[in-house]
Every structure is written in structure tokens, then in C-alpha cells.
C-alpha atoms as a PDB file:
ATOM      1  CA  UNK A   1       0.000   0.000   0.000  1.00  0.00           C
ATOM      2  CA  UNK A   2       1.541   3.042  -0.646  1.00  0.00           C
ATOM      3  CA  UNK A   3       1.992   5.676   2.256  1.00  0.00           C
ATOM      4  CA  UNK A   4       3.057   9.155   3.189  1.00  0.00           C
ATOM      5  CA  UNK A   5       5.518   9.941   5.670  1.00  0.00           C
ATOM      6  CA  UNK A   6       5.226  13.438   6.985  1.00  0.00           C
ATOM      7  CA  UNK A   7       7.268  15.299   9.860  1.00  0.00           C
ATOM      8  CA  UNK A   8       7.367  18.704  11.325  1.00  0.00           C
ATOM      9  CA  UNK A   9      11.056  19.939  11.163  1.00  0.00           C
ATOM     10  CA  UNK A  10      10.280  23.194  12.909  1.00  0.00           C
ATOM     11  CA  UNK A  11       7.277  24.455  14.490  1.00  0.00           C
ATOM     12  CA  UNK A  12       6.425  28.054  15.988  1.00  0.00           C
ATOM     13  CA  UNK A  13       7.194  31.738  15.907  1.00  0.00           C
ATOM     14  CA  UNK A  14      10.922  31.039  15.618  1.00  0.00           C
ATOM     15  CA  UNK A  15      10.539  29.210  12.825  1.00  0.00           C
ATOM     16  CA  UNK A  16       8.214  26.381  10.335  1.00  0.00           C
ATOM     17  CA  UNK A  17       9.047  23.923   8.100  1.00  0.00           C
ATOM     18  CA  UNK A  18       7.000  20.734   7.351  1.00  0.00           C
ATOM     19  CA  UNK A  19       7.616  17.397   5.215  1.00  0.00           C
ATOM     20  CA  UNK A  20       5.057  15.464   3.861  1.00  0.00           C
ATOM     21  CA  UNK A  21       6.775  12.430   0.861  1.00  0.00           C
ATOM     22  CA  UNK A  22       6.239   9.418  -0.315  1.00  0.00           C
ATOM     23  CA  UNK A  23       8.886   7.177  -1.006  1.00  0.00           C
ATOM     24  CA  UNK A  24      10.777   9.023  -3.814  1.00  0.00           C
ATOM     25  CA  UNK A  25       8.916  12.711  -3.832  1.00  0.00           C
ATOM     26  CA  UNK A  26       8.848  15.162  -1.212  1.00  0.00           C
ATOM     27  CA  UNK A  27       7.423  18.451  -0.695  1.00  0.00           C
ATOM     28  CA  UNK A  28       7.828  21.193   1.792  1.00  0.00           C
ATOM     29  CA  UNK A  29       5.256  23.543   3.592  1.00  0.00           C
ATOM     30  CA  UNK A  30       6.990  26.775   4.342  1.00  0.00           C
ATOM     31  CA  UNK A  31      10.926  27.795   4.821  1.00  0.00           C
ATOM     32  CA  UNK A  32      11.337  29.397   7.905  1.00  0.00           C
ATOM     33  CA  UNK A  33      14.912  27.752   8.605  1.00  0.00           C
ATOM     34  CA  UNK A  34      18.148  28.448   7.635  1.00  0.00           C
ATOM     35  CA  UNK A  35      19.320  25.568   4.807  1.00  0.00           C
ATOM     36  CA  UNK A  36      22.196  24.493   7.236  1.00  0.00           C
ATOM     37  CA  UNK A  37      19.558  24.173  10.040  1.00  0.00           C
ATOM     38  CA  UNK A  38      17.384  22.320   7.529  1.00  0.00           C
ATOM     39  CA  UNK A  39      19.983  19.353   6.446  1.00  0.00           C
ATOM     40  CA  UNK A  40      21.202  18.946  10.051  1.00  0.00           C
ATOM     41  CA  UNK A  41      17.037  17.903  10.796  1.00  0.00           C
ATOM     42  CA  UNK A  42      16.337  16.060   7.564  1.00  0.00           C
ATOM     43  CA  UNK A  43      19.759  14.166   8.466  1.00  0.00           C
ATOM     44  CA  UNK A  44      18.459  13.896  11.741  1.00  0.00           C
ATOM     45  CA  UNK A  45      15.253  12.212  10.447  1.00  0.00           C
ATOM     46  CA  UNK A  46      17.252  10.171   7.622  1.00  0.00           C
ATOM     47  CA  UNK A  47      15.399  11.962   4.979  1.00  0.00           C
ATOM     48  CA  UNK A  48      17.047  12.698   1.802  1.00  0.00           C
ATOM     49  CA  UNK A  49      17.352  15.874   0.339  1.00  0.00           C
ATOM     50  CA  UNK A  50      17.025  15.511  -3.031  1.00  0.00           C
ATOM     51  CA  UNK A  51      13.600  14.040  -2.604  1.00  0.00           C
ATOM     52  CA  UNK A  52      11.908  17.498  -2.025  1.00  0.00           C
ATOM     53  CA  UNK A  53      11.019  18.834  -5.252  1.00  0.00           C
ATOM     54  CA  UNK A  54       9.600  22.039  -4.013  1.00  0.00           C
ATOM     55  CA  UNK A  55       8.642  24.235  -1.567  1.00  0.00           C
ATOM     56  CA  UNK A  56       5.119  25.596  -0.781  1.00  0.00           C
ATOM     57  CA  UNK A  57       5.054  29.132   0.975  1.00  0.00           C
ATOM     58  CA  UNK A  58       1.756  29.574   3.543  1.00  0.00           C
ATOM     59  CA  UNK A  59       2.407  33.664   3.657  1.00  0.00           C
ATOM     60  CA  UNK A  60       5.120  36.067   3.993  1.00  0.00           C
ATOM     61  CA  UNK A  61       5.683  36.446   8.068  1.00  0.00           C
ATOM     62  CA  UNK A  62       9.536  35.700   8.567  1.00  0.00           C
ATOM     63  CA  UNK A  63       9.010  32.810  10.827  1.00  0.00           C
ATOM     64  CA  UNK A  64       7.513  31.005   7.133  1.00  0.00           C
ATOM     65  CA  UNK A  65       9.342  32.202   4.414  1.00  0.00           C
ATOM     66  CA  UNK A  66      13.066  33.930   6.254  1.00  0.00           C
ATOM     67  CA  UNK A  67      15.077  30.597   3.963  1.00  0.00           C
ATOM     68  CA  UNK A  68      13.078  30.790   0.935  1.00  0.00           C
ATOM     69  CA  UNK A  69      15.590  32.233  -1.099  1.00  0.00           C
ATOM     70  CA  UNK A  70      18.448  30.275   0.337  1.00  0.00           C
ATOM     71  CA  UNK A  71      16.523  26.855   0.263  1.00  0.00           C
ATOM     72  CA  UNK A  72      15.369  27.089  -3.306  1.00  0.00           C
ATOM     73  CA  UNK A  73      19.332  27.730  -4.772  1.00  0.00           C
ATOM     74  CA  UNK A  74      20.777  25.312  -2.073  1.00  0.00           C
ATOM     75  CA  UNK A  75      18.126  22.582  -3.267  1.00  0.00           C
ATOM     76  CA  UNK A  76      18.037  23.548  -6.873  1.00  0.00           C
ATOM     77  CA  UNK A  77      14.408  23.339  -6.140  1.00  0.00           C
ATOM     78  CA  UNK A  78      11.162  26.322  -7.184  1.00  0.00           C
ATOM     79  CA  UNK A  79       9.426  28.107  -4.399  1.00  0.00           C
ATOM     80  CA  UNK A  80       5.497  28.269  -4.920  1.00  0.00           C
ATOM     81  CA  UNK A  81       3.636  30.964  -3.440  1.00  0.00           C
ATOM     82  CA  UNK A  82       0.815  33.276  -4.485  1.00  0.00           C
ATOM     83  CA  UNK A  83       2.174  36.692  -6.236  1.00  0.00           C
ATOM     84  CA  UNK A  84       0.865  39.146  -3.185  1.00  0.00           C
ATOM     85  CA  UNK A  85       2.778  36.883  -0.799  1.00  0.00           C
ATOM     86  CA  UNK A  86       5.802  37.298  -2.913  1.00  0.00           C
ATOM     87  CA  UNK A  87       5.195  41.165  -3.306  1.00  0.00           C
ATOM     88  CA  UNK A  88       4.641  41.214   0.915  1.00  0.00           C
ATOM     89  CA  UNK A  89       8.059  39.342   1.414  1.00  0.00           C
ATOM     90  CA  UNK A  90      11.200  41.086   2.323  1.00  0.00           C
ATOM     91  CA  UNK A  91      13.044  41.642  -0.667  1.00  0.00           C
ATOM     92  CA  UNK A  92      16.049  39.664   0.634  1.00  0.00           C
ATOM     93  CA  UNK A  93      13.920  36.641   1.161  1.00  0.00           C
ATOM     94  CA  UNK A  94      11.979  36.820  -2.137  1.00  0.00           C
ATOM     95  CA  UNK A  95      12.700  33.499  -4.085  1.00  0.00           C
ATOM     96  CA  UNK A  96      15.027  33.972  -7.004  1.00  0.00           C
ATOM     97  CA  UNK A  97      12.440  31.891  -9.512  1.00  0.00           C
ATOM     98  CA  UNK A  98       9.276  31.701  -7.839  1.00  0.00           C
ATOM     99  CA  UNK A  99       6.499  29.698  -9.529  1.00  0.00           C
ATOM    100  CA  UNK A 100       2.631  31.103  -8.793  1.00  0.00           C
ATOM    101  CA  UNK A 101      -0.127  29.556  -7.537  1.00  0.00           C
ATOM    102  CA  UNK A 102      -3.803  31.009  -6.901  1.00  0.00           C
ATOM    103  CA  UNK A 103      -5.335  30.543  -4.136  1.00  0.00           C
ATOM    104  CA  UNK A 104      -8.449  27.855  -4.077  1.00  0.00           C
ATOM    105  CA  UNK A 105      -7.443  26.139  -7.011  1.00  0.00           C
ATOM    106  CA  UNK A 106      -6.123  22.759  -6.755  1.00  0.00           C
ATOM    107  CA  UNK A 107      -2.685  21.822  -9.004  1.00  0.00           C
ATOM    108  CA  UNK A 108      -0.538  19.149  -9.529  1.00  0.00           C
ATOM    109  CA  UNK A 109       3.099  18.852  -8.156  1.00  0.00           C
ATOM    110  CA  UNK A 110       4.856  15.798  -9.145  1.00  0.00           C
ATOM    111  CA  UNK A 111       3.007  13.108  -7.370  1.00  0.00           C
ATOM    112  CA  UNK A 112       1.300  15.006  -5.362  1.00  0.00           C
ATOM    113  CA  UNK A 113      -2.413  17.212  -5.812  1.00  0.00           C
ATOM    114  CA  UNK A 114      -2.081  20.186  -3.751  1.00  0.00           C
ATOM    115  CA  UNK A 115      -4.510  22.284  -2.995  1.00  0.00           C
ATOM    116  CA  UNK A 116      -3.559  26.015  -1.178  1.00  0.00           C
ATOM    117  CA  UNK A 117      -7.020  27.286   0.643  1.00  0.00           C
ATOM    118  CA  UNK A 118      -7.398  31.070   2.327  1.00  0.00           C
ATOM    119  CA  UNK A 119      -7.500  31.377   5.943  1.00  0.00           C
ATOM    120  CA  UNK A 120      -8.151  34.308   8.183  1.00  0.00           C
ATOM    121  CA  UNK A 121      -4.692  35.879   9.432  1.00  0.00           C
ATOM    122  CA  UNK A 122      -3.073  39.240   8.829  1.00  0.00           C
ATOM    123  CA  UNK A 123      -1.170  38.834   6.039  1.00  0.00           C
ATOM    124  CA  UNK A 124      -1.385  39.540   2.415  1.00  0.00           C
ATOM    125  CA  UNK A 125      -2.716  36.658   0.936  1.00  0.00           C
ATOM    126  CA  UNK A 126      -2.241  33.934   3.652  1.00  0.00           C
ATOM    127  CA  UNK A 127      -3.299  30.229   2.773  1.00  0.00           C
ATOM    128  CA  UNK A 128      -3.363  26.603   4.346  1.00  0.00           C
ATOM    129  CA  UNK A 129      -2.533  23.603   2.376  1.00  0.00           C
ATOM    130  CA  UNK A 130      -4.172  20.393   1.860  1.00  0.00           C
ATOM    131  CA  UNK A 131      -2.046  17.517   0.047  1.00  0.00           C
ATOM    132  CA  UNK A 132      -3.101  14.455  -1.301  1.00  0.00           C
ATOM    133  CA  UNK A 133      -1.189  11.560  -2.211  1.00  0.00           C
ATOM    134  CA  UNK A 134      -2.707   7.967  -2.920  1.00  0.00           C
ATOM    135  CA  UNK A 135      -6.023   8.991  -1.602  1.00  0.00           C
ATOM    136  CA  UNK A 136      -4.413  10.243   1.826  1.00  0.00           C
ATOM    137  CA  UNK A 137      -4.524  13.664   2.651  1.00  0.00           C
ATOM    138  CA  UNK A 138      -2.724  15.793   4.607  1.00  0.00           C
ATOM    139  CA  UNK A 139      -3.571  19.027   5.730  1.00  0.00           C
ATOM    140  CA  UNK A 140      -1.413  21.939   7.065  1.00  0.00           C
ATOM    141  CA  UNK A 141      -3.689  24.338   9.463  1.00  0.00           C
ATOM    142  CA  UNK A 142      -1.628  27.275  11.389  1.00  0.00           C
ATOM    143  CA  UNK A 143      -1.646  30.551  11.509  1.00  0.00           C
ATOM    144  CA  UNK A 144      -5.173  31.058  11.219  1.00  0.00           C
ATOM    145  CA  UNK A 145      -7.431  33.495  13.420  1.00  0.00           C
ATOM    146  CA  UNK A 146     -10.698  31.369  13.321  1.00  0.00           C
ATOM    147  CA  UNK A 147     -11.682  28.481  11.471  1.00  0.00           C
ATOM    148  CA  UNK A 148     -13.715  29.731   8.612  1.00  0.00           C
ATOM    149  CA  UNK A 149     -16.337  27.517   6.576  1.00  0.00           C
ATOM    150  CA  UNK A 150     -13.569  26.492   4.224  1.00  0.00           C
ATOM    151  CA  UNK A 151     -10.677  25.452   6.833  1.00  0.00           C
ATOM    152  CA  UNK A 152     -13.573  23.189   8.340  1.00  0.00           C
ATOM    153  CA  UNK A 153     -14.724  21.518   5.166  1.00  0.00           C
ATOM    154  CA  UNK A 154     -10.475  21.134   4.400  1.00  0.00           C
ATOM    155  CA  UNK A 155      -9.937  19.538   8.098  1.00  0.00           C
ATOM    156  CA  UNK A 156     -13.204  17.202   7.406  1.00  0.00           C
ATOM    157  CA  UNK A 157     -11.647  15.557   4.821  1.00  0.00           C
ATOM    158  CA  UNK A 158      -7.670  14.925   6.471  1.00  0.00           C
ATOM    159  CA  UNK A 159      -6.192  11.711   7.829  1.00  0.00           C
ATOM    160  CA  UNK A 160      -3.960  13.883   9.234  1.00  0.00           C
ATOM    161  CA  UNK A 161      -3.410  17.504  10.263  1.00  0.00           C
ATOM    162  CA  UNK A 162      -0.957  19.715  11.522  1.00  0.00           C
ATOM    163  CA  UNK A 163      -2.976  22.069  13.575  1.00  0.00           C
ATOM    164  CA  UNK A 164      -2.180  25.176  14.839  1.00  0.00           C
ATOM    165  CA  UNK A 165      -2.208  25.218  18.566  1.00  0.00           C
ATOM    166  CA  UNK A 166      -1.053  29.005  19.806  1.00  0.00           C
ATOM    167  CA  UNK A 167      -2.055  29.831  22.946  1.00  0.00           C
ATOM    168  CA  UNK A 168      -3.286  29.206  26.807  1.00  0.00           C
ATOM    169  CA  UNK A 169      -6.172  32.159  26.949  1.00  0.00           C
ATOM    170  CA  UNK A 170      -5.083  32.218  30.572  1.00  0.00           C
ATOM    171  CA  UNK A 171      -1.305  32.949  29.639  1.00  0.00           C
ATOM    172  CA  UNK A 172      -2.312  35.160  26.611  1.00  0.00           C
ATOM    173  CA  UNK A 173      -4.374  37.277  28.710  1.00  0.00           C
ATOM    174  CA  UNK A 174      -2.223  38.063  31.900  1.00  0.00           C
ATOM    175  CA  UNK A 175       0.838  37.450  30.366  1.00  0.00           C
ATOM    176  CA  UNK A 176       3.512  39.822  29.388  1.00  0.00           C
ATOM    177  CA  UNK A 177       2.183  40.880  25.841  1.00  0.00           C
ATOM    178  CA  UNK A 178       1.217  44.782  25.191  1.00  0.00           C
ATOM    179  CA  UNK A 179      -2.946  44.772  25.435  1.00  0.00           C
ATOM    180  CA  UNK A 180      -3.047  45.491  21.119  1.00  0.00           C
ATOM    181  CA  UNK A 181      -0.629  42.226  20.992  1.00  0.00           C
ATOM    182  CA  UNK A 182      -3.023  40.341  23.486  1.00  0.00           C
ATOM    183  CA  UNK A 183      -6.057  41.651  20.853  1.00  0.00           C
ATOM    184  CA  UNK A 184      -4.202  40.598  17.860  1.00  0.00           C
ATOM    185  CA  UNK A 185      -3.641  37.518  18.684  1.00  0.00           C
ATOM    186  CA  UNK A 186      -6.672  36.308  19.886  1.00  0.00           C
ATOM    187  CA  UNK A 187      -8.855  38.346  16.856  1.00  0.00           C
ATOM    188  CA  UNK A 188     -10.411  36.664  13.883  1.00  0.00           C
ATOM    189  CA  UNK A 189      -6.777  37.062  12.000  1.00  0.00           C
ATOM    190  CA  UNK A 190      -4.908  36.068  14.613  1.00  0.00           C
ATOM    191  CA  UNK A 191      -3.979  32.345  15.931  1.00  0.00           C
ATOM    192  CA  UNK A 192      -6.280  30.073  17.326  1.00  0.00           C
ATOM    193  CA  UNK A 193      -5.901  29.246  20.828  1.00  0.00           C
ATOM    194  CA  UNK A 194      -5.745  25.556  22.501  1.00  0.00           C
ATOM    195  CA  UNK A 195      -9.344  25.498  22.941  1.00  0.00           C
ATOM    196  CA  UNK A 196     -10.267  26.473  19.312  1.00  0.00           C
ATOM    197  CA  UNK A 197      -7.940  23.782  18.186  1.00  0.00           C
ATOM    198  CA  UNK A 198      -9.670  21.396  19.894  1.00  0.00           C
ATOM    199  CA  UNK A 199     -13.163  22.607  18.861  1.00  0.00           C
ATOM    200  CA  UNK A 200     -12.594  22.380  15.336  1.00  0.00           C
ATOM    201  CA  UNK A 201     -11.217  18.495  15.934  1.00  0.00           C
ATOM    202  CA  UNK A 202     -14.443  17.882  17.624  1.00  0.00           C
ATOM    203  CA  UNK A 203     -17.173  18.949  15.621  1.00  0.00           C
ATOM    204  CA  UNK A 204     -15.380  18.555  12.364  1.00  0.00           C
ATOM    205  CA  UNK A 205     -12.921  15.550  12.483  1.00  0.00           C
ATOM    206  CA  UNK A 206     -13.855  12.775   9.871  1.00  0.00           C
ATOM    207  CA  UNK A 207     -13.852   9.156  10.319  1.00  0.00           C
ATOM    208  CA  UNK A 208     -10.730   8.675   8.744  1.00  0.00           C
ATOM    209  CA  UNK A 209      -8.639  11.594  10.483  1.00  0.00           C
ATOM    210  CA  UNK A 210      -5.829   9.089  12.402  1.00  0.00           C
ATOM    211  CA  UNK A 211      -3.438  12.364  13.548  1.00  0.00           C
ATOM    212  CA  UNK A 212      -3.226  15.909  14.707  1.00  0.00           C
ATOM    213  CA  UNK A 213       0.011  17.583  15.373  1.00  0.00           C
ATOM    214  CA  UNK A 214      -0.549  20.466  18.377  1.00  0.00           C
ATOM    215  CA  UNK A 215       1.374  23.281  16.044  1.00  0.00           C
ATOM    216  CA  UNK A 216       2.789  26.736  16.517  1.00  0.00           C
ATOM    217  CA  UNK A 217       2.844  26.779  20.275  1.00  0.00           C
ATOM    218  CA  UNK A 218       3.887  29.943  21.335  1.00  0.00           C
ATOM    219  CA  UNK A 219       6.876  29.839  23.250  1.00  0.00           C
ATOM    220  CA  UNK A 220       5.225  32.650  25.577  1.00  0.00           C
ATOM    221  CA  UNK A 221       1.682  32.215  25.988  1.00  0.00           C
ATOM    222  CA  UNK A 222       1.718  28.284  26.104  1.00  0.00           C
ATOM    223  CA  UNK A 223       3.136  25.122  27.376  1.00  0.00           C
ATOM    224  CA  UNK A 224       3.317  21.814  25.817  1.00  0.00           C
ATOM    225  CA  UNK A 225       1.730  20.475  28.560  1.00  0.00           C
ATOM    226  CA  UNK A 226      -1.381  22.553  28.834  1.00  0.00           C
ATOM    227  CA  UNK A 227      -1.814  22.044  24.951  1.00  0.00           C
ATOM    228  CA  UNK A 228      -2.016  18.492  25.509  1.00  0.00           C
ATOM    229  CA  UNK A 229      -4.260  18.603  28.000  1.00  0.00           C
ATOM    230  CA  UNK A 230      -6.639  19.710  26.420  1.00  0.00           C
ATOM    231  CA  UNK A 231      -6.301  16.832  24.044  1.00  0.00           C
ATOM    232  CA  UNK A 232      -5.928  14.951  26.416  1.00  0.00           C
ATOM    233  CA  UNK A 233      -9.619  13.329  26.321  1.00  0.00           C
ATOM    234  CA  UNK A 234      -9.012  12.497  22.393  1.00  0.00           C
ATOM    235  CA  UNK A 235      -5.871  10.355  22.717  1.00  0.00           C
ATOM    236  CA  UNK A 236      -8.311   7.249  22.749  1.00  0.00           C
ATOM    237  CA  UNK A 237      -9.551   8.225  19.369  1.00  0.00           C
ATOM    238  CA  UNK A 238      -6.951   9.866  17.969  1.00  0.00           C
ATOM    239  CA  UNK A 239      -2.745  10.012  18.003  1.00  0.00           C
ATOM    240  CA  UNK A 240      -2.266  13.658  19.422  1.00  0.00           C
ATOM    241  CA  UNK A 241       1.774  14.394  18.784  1.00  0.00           C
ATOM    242  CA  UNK A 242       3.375  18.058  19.861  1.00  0.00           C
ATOM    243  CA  UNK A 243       5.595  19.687  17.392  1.00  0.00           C
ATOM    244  CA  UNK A 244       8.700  21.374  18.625  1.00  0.00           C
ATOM    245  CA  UNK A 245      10.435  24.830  18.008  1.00  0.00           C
ATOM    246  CA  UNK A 246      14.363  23.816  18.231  1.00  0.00           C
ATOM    247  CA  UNK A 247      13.986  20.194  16.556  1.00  0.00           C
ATOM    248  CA  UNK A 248      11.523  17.909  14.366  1.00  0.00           C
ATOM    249  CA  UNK A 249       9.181  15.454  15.281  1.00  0.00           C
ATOM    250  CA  UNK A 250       9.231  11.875  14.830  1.00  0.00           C
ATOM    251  CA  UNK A 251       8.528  10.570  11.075  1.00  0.00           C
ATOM    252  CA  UNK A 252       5.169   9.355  11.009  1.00  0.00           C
ATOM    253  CA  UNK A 253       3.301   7.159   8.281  1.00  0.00           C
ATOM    254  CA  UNK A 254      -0.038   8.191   6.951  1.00  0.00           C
END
């Protein structure tokens, strides 16, 4: 049978990268590492290099797209991303060749159908990603303010997700942050918080969903432990992993 393998080589606002191949193809879902930071993890992993034929670009905040440039002429490989993105992106950053994509419109990428959906954040043109392989898919979910109809339908139809995670409300709300950082991040183009995240697995989770990846965990207004928890009643149904911001994940088959 054939089978995806899919890690998270970075996850939060210090950086994002994510792997989803198949046994000779490979794709990645944003470039916010450096390229030397990225071959010491896909070593790491045992994941070769020259299986990742491109790279997919969510939006232009630094933490997603800071190696874009470096990563596509270190890998020989094109960046995709939608031409406002690529207009929003520091010009040192901006991908030598980049290749367009529109957003809500599904295309083909070796192997691999890919389909780039918009999502409520503050950026120019910000989307998630749903990829499908051999009747799997795999969807990546972060950065998003509040699930909208079309993140819900995308998520209903995943065997597995990497779900963004942010933030304790506690934490968010009497921790350090300015009061307009507290209201950004929490608004409708912010991140969703722990609770959201779990919401959205609840009402909308299909039958065939096997995994959800707790993503983006801010490093100051959440724990690893308190986004568990609140997974915590799902682990009978589901495999709940936490993604890390200084080091990948396991590799997991799909």
C-alpha cells in the first residue's frame, strides 16, 4: 500500500518547516529555517534531500518564508507561493524563480495534488494547504485566526493535520504581551488558541482523520503540557503528537 511519511522539522514563531513524501517525492510547507539548520534535521530524520522537489510558501511572516531564497538555490528546487505573498516578502527573502499559484485552485506537483485554501490571518494573501497523495490527505492548518467555513470543510476531509495550537487564553491574557498584541492575537486574524484547536477536531474531524500535530505553540503564551491537555480526552480516538520549536518530530506514516 503506498503511504506518506510526513514530519514537522520546525514548528512556531521562531521558525516552520514541514515534510510530507512518499517514497521518492517530497514536498515542503513553508521555509522558515536556515538551509544548514534544515539538512542537520532532515539528516536527523534520515530523509534525503534531493527528494523534495519544491517548496510551498503559507504567507510572507519571517518565521515562514526567512530561507526561501536560500533553500530554493541550495536545493536547486522552485518556491510556490501566491504573487501578493511574494510582493509582501522582504526583498532579501523573495525566491530567485518563484512559480505562482492562486489561491483555491487545486494543481498538480509531481506526485502530489495540492490544494492552497485562504485562511483568516493578517497577512497579504495567507493560505493553508491540503495535500493528497494515494487517496491520503494531509492538511497543514496554522496561523489562522478562526476556522472559517472552508478550513472546516479542508480539516473534514484529512487523515492527518498539523494544527495550529497558539495559545493558553489564561497565559495570553495576563501574560507579558502589550494589550493590542493580546487583541491581535486572539482576533479573527490572529492564531487560534488551545481550545479552538480542539473545537474544530471535535465537531469537524472525519472518520478517517488518524493524527493531529498540536502546532505553533507559542513559546510565551503556552506550554506543551497545557496544549495536551486539552487533548488529552481524544488520545483514545486519535494520536495527538506536539511539534517542537528547536527540533523535528518523529517521522510518522499516513
Amino acid at each position: 500500500m503506498k503511504k506518506l511519511e510526513i514530519c514537522a522539522l520546525a514548528s512556531g514563531s521562531n521558525g516552520n518547516c514541514y515534510y510530507i513524501g512518499n517514497e521518492t517525492e517530497a514536498l515542503l510547507v513553508d521555509a522558515g529555517l536556515s538551509a544548514r539548520q534544515l539538512q542537520v534535521r532532515l539528516a536527523a530524520k534520515n530523509i534525503n534531500p534531493s527528494k523534495i522537489k519544491a517548496v510551498l510558501i503559507t504567507h510572507e511572516h519571517s518565521d515562514h518564508c526567512r530561507g526561501a531564497r536560500v533553500l530554493g538555490k541550495r536545493l536547486g528546487i522552485p518556491v510556490y507561493l501566491t504573487k501578493k505573498t511574494f510582493l509582501a516578502m522582504r526583498k532579501a527573502v523573495q525566491p530567485e524563480t518563484p512559480r505562482w499559484f492562486e489561491p483555491n485552485m487545486e494543481f498538480q506537483l509531481g506526485e502530489f495534488a495540492v490544494f492552497p485554501f485562504t485562511k483568516q490571518h493578517d497577512a497579504a494573501d495567507a493560505c493553508s494547504f491540503r495535500i493528497s497523495y494515494a487517496g491520503k490527505h494531509i492538511g497543514v492548518m496554522t496561523d489562522i485566526g478562526e476556522a472559517c467555513e472552508r478550513v472546516k470543510a479542508e480539516f473534514a476531509r484529512c487523515h492527518a493535520v498539523f494544527l495550529e495550537s497558539n495559545y493558553d487564553e489564561d497565559m495570553l491574557m495576563n501574560g507579558p504581551y502589550p494589550y493590542y498584541l493580546k487583541q491581535r492575537v486572539s482576533s479573527a486574524v490572529g492564531h487560534l488558541s488551545n481550545e479552538q484547536a480542539c473545537q474544530l477536531l471535535k465537531d469537524y474531524a472525519g472518520e478517517q482523520l488518524q493524527t493531529i500535530f498540536l502546532s505553533h505553540l507559542s513559546g510565551e503564551n503556552n506550554t506543551p503540557e497545557k496544549a495536551f491537555a486539552v487533548f488529552r480526552p481524544y488520545t483514545n480516538n486519535y494520536t495527538i503528537e506536539l511539534t517542537f520549536r528547536h527540533g523535528a518530530t518523529e517521522v510518522f506514516a499516513v
